[in-house]
N, C-alpha and C. Protein backbone atom coordinates (compact mmCIF):
# COMPACT_ATOMS: atom_id res chain seq x y z
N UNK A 1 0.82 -1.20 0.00
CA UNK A 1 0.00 0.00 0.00
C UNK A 1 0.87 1.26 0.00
N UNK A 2 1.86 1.18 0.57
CA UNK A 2 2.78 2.03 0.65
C UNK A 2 3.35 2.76 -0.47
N UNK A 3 3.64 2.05 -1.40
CA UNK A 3 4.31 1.98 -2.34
C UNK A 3 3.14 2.74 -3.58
N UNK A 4 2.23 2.26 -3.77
CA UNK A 4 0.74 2.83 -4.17
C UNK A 4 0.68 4.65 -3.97
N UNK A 5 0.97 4.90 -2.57
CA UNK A 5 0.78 6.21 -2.07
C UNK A 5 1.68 6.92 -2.88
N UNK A 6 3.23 5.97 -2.48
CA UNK A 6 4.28 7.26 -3.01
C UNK A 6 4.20 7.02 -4.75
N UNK A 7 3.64 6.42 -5.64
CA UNK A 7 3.45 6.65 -7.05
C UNK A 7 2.17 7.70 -7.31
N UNK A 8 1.67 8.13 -6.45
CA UNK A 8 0.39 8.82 -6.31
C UNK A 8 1.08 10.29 -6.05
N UNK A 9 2.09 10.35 -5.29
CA UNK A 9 2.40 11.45 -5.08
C UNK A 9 3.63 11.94 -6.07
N UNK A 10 3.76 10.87 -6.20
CA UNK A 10 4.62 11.13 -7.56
C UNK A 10 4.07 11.81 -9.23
N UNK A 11 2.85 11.08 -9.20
CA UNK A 11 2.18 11.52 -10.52
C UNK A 11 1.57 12.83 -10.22
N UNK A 12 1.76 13.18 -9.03
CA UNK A 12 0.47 14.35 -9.23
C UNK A 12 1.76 16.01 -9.35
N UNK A 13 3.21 15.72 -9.22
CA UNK A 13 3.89 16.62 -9.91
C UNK A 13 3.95 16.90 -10.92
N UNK A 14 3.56 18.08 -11.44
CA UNK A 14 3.04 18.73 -13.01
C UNK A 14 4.40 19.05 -12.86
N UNK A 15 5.26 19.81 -12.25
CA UNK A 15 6.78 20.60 -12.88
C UNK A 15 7.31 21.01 -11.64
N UNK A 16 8.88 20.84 -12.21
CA UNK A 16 9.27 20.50 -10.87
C UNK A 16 10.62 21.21 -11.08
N UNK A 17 11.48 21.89 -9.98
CA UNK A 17 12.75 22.49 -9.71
C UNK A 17 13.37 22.43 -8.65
N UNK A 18 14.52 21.76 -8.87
CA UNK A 18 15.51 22.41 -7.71
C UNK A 18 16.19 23.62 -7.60
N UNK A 19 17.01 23.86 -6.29
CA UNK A 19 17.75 24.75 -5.96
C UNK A 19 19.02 24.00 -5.46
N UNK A 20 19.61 24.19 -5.48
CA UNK A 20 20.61 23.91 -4.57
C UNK A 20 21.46 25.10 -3.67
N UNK A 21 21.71 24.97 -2.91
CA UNK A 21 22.41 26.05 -2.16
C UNK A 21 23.43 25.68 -0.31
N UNK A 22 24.41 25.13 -1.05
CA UNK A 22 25.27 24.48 0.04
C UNK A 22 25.02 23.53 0.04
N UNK A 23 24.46 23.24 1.76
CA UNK A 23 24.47 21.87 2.17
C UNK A 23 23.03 21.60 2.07
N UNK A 24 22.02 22.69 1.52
CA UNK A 24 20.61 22.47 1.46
C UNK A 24 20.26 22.17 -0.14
N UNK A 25 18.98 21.63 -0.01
CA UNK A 25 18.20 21.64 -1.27
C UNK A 25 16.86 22.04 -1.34
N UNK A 26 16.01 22.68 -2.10
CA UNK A 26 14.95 23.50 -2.11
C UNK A 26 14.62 22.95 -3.35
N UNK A 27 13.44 22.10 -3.35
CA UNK A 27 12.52 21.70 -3.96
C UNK A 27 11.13 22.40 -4.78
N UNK A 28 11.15 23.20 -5.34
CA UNK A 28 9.62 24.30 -5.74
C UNK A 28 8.59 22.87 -6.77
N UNK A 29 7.77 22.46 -6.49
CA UNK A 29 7.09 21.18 -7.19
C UNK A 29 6.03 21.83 -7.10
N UNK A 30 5.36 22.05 -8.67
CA UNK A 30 4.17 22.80 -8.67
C UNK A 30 2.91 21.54 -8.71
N UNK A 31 2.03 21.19 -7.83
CA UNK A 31 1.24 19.64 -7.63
C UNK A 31 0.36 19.91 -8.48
N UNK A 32 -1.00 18.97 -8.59
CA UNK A 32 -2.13 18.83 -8.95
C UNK A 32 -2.90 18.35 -7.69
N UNK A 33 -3.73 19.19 -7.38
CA UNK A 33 -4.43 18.62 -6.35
C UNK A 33 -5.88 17.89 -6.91
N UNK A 34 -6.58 16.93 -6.06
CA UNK A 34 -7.77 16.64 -6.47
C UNK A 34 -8.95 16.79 -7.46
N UNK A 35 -8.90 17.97 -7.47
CA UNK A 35 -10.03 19.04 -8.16
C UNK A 35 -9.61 19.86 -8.83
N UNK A 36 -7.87 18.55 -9.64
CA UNK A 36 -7.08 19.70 -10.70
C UNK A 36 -7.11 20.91 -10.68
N UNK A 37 -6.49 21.43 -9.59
CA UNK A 37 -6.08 22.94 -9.27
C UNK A 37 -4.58 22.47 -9.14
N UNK A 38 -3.98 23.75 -9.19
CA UNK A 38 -2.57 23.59 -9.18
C UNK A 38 -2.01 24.16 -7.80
N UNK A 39 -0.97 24.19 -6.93
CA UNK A 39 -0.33 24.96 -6.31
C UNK A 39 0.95 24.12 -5.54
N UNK A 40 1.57 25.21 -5.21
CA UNK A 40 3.30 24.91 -4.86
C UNK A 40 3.26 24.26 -3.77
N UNK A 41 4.57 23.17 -3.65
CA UNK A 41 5.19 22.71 -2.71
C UNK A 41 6.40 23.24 -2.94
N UNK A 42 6.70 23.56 -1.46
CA UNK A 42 8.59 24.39 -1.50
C UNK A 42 9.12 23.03 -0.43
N UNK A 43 9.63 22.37 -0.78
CA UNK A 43 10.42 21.54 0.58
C UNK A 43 12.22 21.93 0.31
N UNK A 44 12.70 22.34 1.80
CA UNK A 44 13.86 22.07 2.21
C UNK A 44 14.92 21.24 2.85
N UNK A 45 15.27 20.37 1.69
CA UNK A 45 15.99 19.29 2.40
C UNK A 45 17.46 19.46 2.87
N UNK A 46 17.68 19.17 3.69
CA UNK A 46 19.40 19.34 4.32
C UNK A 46 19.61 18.48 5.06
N UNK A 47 21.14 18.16 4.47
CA UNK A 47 21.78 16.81 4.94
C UNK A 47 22.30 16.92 6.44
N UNK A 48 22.06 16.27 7.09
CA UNK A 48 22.93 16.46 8.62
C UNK A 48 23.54 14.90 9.07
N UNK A 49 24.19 14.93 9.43
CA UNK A 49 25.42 14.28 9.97
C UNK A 49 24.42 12.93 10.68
N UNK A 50 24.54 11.93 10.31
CA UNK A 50 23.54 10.57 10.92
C UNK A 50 24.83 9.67 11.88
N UNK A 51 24.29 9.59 13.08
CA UNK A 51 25.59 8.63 14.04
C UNK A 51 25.39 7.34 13.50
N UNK A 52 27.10 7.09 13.07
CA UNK A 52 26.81 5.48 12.59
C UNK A 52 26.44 5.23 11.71
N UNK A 53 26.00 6.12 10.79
CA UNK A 53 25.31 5.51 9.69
C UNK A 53 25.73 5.41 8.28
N UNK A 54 25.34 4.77 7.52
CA UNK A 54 26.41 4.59 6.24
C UNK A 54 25.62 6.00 5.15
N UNK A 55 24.04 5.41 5.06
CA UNK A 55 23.62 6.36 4.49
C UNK A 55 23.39 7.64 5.00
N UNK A 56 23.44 8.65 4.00
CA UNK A 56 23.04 9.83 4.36
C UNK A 56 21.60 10.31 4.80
N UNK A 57 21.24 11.15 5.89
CA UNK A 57 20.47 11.21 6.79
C UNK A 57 19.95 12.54 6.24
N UNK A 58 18.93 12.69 5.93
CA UNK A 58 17.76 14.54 4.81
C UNK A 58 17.18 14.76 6.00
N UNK A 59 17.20 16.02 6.58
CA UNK A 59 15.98 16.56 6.90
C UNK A 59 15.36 17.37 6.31
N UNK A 60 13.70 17.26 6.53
CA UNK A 60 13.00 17.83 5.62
C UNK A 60 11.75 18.48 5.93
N UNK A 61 11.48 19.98 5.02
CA UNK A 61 10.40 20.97 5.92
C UNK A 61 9.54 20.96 4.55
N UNK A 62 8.62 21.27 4.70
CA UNK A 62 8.05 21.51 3.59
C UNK A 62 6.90 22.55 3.82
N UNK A 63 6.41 22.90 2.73
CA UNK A 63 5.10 24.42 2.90
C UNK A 63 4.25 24.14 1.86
N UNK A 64 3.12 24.22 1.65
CA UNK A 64 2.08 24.59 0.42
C UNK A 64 1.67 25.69 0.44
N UNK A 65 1.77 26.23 -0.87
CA UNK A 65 1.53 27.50 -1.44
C UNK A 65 0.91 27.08 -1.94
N UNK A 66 -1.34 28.00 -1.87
CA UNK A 66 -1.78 28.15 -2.99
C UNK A 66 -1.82 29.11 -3.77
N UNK A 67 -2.73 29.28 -4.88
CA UNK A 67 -2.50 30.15 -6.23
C UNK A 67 -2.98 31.65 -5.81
N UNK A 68 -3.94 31.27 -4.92
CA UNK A 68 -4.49 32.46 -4.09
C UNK A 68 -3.68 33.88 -3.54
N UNK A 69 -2.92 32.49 -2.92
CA UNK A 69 -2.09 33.35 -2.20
C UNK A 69 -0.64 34.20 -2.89
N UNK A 70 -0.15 33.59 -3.89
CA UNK A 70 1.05 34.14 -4.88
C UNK A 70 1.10 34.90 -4.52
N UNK A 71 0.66 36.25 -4.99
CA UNK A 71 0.47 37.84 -4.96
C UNK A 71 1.35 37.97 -3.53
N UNK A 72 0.31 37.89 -2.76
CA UNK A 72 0.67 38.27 -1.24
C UNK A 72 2.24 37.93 -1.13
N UNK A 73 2.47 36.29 -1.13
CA UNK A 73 3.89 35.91 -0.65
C UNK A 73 4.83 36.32 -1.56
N UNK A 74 4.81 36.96 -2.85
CA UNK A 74 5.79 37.56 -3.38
C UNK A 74 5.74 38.90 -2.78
N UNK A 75 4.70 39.18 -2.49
CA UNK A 75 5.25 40.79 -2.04
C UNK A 75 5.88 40.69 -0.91
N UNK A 76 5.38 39.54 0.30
CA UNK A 76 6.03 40.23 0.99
C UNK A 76 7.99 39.36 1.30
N UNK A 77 7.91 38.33 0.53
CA UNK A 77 9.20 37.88 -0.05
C UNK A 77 10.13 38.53 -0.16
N UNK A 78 9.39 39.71 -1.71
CA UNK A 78 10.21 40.72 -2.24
C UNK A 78 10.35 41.76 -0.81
N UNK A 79 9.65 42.04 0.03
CA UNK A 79 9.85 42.91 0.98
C UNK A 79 11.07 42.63 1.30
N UNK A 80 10.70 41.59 2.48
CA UNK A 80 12.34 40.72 2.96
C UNK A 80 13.51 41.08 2.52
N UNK A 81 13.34 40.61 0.86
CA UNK A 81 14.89 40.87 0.92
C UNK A 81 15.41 41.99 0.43
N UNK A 82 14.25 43.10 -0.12
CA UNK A 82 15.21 44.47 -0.62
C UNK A 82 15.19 45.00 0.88
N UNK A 83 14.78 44.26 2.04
CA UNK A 83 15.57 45.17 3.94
C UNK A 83 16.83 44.33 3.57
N UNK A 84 17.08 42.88 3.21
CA UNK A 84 17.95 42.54 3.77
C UNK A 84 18.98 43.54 2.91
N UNK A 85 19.02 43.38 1.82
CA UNK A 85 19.59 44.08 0.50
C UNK A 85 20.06 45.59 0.92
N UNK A 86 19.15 46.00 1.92
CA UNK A 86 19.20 47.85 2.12
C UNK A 86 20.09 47.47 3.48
N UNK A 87 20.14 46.82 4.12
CA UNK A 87 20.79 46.65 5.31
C UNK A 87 22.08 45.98 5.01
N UNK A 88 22.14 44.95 4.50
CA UNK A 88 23.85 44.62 4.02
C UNK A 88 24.30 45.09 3.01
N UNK A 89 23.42 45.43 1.99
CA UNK A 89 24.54 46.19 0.82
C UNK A 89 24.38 45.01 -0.45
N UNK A 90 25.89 45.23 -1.19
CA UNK A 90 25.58 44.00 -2.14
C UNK A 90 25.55 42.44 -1.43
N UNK A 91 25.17 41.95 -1.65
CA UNK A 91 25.27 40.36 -1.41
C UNK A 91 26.10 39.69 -1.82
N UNK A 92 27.18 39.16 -1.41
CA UNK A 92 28.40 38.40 -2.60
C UNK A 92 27.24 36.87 -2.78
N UNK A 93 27.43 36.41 -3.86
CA UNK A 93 26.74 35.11 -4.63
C UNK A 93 27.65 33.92 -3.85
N UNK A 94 27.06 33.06 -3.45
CA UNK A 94 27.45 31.69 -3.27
C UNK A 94 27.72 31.00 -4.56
N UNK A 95 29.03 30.91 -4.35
CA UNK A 95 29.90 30.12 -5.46
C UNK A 95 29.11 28.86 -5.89
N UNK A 96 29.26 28.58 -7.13
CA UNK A 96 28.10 27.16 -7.36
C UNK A 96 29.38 26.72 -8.50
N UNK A 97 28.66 25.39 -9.03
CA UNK A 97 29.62 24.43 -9.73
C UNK A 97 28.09 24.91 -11.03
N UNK A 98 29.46 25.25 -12.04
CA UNK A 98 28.54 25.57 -13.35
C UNK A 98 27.95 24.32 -14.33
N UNK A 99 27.72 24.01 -14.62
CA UNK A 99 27.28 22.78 -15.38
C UNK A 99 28.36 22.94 -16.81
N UNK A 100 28.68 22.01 -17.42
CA UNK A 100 29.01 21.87 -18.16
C UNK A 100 28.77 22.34 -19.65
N UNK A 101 27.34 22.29 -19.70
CA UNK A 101 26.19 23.15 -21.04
C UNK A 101 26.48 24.59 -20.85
N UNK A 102 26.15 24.98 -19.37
CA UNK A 102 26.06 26.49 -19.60
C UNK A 102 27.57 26.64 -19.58
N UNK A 103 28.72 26.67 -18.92
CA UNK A 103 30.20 26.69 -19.31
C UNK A 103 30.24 27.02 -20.69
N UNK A 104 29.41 26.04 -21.63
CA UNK A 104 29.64 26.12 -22.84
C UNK A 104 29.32 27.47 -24.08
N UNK A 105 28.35 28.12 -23.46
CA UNK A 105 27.79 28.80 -23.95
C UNK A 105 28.13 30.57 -23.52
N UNK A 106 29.02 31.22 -24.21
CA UNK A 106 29.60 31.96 -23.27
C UNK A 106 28.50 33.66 -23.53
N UNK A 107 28.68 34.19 -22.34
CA UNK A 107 28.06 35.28 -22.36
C UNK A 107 28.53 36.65 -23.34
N UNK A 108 27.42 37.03 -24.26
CA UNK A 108 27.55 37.81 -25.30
C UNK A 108 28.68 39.23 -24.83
N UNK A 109 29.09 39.94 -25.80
CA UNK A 109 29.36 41.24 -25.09
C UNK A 109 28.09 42.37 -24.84
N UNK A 110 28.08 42.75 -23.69
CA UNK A 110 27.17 43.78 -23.56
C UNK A 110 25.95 42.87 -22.92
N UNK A 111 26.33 42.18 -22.63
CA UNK A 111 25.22 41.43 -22.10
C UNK A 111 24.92 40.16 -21.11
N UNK A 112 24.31 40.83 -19.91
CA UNK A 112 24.74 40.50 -18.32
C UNK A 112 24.86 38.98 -18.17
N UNK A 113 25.15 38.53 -17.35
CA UNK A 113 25.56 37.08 -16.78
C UNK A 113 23.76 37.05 -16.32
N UNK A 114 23.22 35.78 -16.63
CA UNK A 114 21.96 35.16 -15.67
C UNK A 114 22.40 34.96 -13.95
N UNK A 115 21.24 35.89 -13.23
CA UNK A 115 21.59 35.87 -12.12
C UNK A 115 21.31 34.49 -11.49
N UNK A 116 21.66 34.71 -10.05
CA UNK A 116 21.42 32.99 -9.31
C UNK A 116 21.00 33.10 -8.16
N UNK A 117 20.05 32.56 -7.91
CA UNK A 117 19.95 32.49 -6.33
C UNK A 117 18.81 33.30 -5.97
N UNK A 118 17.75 33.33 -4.92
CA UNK A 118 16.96 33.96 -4.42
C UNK A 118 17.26 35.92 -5.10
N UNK A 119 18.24 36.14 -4.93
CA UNK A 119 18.74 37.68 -4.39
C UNK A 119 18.56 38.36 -5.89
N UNK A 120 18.77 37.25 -6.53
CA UNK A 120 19.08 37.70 -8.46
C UNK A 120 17.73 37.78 -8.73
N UNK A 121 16.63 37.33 -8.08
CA UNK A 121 15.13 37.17 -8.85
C UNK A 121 14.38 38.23 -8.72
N UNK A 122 14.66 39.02 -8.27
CA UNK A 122 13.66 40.02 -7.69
C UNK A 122 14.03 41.60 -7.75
N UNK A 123 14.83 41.57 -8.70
CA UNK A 123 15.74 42.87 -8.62
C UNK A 123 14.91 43.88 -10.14
């Protein structure tokens, strides 16, 4: 039966993204609920240190966002971080490992690098 559930919760992801950022991962999975409506799951998974154990040990938070609500939680999202933004200044970017495709493809002249990360989206 078990097994039943998690193919159930599996099919009902319409589109799906990660984040990565350190030692965390941020999941945005836009669902299908029941009554084919759509809305977000954000889960944050992060690895922590398991005693003894061979495999690696996720903890994990998760939130539903509905469609309703968008509006609101971007505004006040975007609030958040142009204080944090006005209070520290620039943000230096967390170094990431580029993929290999985009490496490949080099940025035009005159024309900006794709930003990354929460801080780049909202500007």
């Amino acid at each position: 039966m078990e097994k039943k559930q998690e193919e159930r919760r599996e099919q009902e992801i319409v589109y799906s993204r990660s984040v990565k950022a350190g030692k965390r991962i941020y999941y945005l999975d836009v669902r299908k609920a029941r009554n084919a409506d759509l809305y977000l799951s954000i889960t944050e998974s992060k690895r922590i240190q398991g005693e003894g154990e061979e495999a690696p040990v996720f903890e994990k938070h998760k939130i539903f966002l509905y469609k309703e609500d968008f509006a609101h939680f971007t505004e006040g999202l975007q609030d958040v971080i142009a204080y944090v933004q006005n209070e520290l200044g620039d943000i230096e970017q967390r170094q990431e490992r580029i993929p290999e495709t985009a490496a490949e493809q080099p940025v035009e002249e005159g024309e900006e690098p794709k930003k990354k990360g929460i801080f780049g989206l909202f500007k």
